[in-house]
C-alpha atoms as a PDB file:
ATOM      1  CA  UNK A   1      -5.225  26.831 -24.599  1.00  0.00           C
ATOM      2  CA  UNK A   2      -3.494  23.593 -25.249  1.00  0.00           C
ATOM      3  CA  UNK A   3      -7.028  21.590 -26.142  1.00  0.00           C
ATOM      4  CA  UNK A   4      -8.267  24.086 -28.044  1.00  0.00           C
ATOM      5  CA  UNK A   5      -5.213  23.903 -30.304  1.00  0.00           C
ATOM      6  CA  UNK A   6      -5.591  20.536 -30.338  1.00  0.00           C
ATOM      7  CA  UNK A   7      -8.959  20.390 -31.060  1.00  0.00           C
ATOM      8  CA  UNK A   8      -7.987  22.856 -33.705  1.00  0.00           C
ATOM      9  CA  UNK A   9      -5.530  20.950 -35.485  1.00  0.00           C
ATOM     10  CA  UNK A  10      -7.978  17.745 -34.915  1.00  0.00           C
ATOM     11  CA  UNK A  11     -10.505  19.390 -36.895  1.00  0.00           C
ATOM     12  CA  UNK A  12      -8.407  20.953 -39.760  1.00  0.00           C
ATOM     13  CA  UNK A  13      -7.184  17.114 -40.382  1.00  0.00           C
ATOM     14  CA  UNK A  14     -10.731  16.029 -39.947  1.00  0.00           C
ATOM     15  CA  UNK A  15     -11.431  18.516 -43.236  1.00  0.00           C
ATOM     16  CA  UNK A  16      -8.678  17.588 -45.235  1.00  0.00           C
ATOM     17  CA  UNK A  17      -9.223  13.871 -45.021  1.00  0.00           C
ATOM     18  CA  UNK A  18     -12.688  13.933 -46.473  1.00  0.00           C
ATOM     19  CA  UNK A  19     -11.668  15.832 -49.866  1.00  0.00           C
ATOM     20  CA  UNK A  20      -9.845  12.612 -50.514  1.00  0.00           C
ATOM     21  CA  UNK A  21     -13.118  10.698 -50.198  1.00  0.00           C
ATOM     22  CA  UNK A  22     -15.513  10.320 -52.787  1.00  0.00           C
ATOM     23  CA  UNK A  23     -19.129   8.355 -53.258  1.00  0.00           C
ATOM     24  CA  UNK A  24     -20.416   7.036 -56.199  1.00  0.00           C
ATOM     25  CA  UNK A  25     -22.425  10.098 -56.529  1.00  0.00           C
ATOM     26  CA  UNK A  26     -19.319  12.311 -56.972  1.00  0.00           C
ATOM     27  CA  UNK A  27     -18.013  10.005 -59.535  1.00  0.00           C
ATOM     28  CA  UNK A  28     -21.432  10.116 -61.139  1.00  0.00           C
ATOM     29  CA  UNK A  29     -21.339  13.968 -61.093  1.00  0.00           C
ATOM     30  CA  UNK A  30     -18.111  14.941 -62.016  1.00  0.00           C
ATOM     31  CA  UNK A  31     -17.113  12.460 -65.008  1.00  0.00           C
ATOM     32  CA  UNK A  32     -17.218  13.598 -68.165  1.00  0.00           C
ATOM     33  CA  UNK A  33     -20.287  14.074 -70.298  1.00  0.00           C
ATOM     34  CA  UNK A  34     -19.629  13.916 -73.755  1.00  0.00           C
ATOM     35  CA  UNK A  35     -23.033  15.129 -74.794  1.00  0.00           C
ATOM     36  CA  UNK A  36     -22.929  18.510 -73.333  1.00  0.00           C
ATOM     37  CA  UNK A  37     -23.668  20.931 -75.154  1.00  0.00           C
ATOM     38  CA  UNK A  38     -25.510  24.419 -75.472  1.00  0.00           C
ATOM     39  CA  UNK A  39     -26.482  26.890 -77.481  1.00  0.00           C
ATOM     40  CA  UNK A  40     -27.321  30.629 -77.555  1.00  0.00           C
ATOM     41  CA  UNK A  41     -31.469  30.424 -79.138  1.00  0.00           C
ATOM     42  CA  UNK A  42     -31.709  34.657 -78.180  1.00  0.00           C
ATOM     43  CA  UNK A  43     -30.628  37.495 -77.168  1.00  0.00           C
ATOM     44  CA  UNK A  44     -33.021  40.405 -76.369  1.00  0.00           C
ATOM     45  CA  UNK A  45     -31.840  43.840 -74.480  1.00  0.00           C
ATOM     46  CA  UNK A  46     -34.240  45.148 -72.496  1.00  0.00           C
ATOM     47  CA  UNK A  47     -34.657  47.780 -69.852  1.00  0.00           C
ATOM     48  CA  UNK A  48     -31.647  47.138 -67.147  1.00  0.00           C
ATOM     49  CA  UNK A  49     -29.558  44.434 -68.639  1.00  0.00           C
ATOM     50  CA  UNK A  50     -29.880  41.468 -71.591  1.00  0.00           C
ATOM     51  CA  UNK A  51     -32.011  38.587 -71.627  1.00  0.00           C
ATOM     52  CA  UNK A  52     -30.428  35.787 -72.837  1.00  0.00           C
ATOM     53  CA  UNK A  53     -32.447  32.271 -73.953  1.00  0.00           C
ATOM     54  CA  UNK A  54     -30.069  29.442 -74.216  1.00  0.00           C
ATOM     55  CA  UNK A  55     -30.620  25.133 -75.096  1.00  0.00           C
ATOM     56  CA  UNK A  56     -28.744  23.229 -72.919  1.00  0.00           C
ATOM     57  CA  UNK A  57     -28.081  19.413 -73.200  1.00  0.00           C
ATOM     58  CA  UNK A  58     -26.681  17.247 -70.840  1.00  0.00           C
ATOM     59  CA  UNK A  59     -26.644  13.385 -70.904  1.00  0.00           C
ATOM     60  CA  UNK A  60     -28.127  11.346 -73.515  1.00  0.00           C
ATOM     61  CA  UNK A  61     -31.887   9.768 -73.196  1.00  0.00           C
ATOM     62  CA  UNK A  62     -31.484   6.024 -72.395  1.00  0.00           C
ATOM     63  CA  UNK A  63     -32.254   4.274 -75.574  1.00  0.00           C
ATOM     64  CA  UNK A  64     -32.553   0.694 -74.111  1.00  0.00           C
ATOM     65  CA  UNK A  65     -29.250  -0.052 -75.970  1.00  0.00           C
END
């Protein structure tokens, strides 16, 4: 009983301690992008719900600039 709370309360530290952590990757994926953007091109009803057609834009094309 007593090592399984243990390894309980091991765990659940174990969890909380990597939220705190972050990779480049993360960084990369949750900054900011100030070029998003979309836009609603159609909307079409049809039998059983809506179609909807939209243009989204994220990032900006490396220019070499």
């Amino acid at each position: 009983m007593k090592f399984t709370l243990l390894i309980s309360i091991l765990l659940l530290i174990l969890s909380f301690t990597s939220i705190f952590e972050s990779t480049p990757l993360d960084d990369y994926v949750y900054a900011p992008d100030p070029h998003f953007n979309y836009t609603l091109i159609s909307k079409q009803k049809i039998e059983g719900g809506t179609v909807y057609i939209y243009n989204f834009t994220s990032q900006k094309w490396y220019d070499g600039k």
